[in-house]
C-alpha atoms as a PDB file:
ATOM      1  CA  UNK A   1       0.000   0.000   0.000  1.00  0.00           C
ATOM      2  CA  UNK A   2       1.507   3.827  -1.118  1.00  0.00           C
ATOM      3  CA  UNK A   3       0.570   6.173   1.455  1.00  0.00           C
ATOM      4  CA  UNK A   4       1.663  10.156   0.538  1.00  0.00           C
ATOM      5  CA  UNK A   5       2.109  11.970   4.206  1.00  0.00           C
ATOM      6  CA  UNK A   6       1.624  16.012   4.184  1.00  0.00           C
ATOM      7  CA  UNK A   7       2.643  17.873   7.102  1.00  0.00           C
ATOM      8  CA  UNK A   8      -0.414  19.938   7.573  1.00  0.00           C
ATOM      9  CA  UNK A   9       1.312  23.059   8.397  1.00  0.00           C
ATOM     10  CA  UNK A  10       2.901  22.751   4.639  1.00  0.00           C
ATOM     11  CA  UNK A  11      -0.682  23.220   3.759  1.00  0.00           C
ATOM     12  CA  UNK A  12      -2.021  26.620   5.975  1.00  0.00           C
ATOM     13  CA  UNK A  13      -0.399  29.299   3.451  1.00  0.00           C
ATOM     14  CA  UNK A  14      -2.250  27.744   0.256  1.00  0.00           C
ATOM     15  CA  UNK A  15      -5.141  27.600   2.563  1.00  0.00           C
ATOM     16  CA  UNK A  16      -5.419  31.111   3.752  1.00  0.00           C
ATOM     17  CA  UNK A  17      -4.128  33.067  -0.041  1.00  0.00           C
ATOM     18  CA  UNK A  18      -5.404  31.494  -3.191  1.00  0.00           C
ATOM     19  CA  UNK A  19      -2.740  32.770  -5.258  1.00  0.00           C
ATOM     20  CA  UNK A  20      -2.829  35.795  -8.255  1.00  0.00           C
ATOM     21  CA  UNK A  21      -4.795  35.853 -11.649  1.00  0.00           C
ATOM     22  CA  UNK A  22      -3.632  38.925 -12.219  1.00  0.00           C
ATOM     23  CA  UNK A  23      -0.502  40.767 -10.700  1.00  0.00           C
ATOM     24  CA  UNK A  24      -1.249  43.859 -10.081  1.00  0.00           C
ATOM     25  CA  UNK A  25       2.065  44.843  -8.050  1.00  0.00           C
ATOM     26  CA  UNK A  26       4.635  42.519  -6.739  1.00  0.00           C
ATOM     27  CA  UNK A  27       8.142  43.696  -5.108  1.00  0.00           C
ATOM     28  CA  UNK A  28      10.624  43.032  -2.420  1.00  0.00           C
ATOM     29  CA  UNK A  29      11.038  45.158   0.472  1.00  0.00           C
ATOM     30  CA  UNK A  30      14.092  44.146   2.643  1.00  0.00           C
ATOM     31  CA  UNK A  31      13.056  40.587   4.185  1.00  0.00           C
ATOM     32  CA  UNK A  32       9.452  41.145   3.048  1.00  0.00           C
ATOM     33  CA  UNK A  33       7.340  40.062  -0.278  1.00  0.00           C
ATOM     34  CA  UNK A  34       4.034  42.680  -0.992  1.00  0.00           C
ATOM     35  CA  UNK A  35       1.920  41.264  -3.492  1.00  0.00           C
ATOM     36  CA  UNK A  36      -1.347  42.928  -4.732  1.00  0.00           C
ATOM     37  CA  UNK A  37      -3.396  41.184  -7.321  1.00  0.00           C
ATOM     38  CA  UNK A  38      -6.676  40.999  -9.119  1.00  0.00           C
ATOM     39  CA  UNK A  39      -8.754  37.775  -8.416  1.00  0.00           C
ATOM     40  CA  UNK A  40     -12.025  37.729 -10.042  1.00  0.00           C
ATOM     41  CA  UNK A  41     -14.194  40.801  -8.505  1.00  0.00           C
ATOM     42  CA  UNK A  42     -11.415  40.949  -5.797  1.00  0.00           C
ATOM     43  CA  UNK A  43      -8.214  42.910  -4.799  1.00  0.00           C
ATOM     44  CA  UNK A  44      -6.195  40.406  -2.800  1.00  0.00           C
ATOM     45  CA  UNK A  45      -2.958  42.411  -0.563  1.00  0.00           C
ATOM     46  CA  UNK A  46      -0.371  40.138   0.905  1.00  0.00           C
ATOM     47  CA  UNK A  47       2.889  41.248   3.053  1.00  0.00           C
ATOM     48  CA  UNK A  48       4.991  39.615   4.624  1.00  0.00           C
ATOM     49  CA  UNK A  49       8.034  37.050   4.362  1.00  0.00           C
ATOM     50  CA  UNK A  50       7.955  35.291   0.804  1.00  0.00           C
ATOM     51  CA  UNK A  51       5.226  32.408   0.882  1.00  0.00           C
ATOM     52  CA  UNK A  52       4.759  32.956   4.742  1.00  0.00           C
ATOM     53  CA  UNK A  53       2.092  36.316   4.726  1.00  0.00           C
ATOM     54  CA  UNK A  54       1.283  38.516   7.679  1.00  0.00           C
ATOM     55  CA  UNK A  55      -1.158  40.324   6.407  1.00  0.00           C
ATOM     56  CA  UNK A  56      -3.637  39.353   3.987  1.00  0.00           C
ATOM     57  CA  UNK A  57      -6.214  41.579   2.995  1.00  0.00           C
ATOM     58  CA  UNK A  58      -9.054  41.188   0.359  1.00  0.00           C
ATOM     59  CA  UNK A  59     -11.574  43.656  -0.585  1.00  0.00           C
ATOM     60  CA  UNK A  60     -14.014  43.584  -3.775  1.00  0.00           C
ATOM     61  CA  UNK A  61     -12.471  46.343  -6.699  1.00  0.00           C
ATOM     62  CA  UNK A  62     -15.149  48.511  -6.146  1.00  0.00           C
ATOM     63  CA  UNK A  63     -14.274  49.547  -2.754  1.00  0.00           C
ATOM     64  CA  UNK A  64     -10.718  49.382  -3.578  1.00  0.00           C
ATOM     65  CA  UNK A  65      -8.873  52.992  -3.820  1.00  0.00           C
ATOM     66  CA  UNK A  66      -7.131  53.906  -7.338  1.00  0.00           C
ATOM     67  CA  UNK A  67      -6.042  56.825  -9.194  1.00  0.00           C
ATOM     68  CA  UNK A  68      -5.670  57.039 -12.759  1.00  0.00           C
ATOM     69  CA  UNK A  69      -2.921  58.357 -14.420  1.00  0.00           C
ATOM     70  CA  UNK A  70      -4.317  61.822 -16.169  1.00  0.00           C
ATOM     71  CA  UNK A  71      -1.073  61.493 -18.951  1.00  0.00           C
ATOM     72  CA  UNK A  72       0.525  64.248 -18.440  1.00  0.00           C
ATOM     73  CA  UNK A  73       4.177  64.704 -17.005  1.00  0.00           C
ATOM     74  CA  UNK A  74       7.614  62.638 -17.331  1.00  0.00           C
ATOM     75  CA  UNK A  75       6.625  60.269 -14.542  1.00  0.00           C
ATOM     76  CA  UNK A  76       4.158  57.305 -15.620  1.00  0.00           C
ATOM     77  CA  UNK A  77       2.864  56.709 -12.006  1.00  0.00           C
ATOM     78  CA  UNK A  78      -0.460  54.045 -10.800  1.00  0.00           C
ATOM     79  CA  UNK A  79      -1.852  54.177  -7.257  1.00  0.00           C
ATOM     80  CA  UNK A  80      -4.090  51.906  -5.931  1.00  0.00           C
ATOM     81  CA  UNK A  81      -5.001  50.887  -1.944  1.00  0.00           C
ATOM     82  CA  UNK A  82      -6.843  48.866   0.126  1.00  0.00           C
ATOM     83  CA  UNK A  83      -8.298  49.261   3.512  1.00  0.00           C
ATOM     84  CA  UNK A  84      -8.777  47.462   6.948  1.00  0.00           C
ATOM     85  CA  UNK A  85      -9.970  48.696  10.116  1.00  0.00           C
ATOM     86  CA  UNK A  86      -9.474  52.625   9.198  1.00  0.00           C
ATOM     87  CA  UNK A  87      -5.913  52.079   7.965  1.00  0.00           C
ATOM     88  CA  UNK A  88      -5.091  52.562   4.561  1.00  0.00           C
ATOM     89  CA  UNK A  89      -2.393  50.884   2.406  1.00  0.00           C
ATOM     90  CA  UNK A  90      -1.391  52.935  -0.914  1.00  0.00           C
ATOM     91  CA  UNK A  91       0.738  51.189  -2.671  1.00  0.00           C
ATOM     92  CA  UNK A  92       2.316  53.216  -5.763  1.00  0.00           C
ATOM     93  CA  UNK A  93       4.630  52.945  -9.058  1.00  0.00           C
ATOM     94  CA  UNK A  94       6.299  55.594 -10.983  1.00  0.00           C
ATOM     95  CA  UNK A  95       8.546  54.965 -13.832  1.00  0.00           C
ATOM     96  CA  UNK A  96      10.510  58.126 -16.038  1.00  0.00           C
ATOM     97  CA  UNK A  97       9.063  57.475 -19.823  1.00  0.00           C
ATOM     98  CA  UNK A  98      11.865  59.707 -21.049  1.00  0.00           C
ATOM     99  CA  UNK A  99      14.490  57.747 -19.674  1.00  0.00           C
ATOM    100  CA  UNK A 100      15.378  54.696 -21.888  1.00  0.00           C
ATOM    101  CA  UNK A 101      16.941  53.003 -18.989  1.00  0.00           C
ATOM    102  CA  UNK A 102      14.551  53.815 -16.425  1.00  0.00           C
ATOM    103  CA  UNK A 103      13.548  51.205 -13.808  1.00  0.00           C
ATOM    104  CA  UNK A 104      10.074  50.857 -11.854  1.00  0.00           C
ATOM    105  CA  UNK A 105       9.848  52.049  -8.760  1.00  0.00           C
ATOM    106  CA  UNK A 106       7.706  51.154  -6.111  1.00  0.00           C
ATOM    107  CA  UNK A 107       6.360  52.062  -2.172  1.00  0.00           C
ATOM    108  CA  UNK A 108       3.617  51.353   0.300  1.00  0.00           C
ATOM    109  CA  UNK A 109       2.567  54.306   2.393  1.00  0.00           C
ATOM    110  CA  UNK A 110       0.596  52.945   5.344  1.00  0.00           C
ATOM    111  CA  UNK A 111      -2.328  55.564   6.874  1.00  0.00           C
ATOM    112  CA  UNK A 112      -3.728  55.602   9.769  1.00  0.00           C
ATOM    113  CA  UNK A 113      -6.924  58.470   8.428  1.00  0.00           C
ATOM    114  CA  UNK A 114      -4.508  61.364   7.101  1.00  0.00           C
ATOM    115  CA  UNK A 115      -1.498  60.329   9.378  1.00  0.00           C
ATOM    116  CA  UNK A 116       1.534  58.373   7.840  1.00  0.00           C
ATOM    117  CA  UNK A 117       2.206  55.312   9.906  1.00  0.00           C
ATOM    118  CA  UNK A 118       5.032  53.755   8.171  1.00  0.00           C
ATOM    119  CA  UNK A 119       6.506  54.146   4.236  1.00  0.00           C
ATOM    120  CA  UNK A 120       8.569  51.356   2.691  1.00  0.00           C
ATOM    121  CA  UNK A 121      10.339  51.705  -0.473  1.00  0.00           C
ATOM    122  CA  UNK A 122      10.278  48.694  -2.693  1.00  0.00           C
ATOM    123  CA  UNK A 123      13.784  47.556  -3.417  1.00  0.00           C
ATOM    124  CA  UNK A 124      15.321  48.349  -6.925  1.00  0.00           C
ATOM    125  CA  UNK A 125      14.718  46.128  -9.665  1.00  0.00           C
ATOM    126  CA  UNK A 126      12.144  44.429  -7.651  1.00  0.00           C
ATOM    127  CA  UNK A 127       8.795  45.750  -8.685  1.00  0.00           C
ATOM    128  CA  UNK A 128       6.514  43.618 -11.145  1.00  0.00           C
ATOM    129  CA  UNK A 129       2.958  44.229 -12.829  1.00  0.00           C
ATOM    130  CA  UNK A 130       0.769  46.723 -13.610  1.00  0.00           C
ATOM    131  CA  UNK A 131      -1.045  48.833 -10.654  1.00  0.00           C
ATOM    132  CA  UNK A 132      -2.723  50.859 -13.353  1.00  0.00           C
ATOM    133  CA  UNK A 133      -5.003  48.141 -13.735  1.00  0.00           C
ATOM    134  CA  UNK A 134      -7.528  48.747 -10.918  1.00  0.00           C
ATOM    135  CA  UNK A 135      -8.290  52.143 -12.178  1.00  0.00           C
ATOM    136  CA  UNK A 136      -9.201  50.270 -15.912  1.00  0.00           C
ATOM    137  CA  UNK A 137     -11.061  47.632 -13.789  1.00  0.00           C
ATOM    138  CA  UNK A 138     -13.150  49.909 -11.653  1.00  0.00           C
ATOM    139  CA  UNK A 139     -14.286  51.688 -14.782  1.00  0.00           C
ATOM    140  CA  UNK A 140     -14.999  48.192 -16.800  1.00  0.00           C
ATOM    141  CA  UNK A 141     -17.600  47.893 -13.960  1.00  0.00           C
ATOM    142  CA  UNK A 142     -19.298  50.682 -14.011  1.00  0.00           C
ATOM    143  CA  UNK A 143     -17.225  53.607 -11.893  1.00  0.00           C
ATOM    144  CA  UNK A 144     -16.372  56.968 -13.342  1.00  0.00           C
ATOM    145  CA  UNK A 145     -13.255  58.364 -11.946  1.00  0.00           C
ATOM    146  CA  UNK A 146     -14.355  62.451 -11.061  1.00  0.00           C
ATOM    147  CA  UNK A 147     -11.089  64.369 -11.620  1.00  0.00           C
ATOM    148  CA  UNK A 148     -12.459  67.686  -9.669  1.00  0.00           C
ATOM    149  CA  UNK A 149     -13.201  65.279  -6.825  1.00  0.00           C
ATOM    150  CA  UNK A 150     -10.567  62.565  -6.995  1.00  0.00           C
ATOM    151  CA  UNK A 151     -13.412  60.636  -6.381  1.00  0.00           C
ATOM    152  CA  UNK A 152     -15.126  57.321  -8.125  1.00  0.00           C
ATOM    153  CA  UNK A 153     -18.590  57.699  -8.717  1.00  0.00           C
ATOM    154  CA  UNK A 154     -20.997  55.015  -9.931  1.00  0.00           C
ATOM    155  CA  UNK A 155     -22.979  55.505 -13.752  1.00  0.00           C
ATOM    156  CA  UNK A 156     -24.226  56.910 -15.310  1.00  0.00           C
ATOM    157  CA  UNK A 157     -20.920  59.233 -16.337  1.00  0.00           C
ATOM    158  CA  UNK A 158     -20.903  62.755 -16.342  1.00  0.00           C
END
């Protein structure tokens, strides 16, 4: 008789994140992994040592913050956040499209209301995927970004 033998603590990470459909933002900070990514209706926010997350947040792409990029200016930049309990984490990439060897940068700005709690740079060379997504997303369902405001607003579209 074959018997296969998991160690069911191998098995508690796949339990509690599903994994990415689509990366939204991925980089290295120091010791740390953050990993932000579109699953289904979903924004799914991981942090924390590679495979091993401390936080895990998930929040439908409606409620999820973003702010498009109006196209304008040297900097390409995408920011997008989540929420949990009153604190907000803003996650952001810039890159310069006039510089042919530009990299991606990256950063998490964590909120507590208007104060900064923490800010952690991405390290260089690490960032992955496209942030500028959510913004596209939140419009494919139905949201109408209101530049006076910097506000989403539901259709119809003014």
């Amino acid at each position: 008789m074959f018997r296969v033998i998991i160690p069911v603590l191998a098995l508690i990470p796949s339990l509690a994140y599903a994994g990415c459909e689509v990366l939204l933002m991925s980089c290295e900070i120091g010791s740390k992994h953050l990993e932000f990514c579109l699953n289904g209706d979903m924004v799914d926010y991981t942090f924390g040592p590679a495979g091993r997350p401390e936080l895990i947040l998930s929040q439908s792409v409606q409620s999820a913050g973003a702010e498009p990029w109006p196209g304008v200016g040297r900097e390409i930049w995408a920011i997008a956040s989540v929420e949990n309990a009153g604190v907000t984490y803003l996650m952001s990439t810039s890159f310069d499209r006039q510089d042919e060897n530009a990299v991606t940068n990256g950063s998490i700005a964590v909120l507590k209301g208007d104060k900064p709690l923490a800010r952690l740079d991405c390290d260089k060379g690490t960032v992955k995927g496209d942030l500028w997504i959510v913004a596209d997303e939140k419009a494919r369902r139905g949201q109408c970004w209101q530049e006076a405001t910097g506000t989403w607003a539901s259709a119809p579209c003014n």
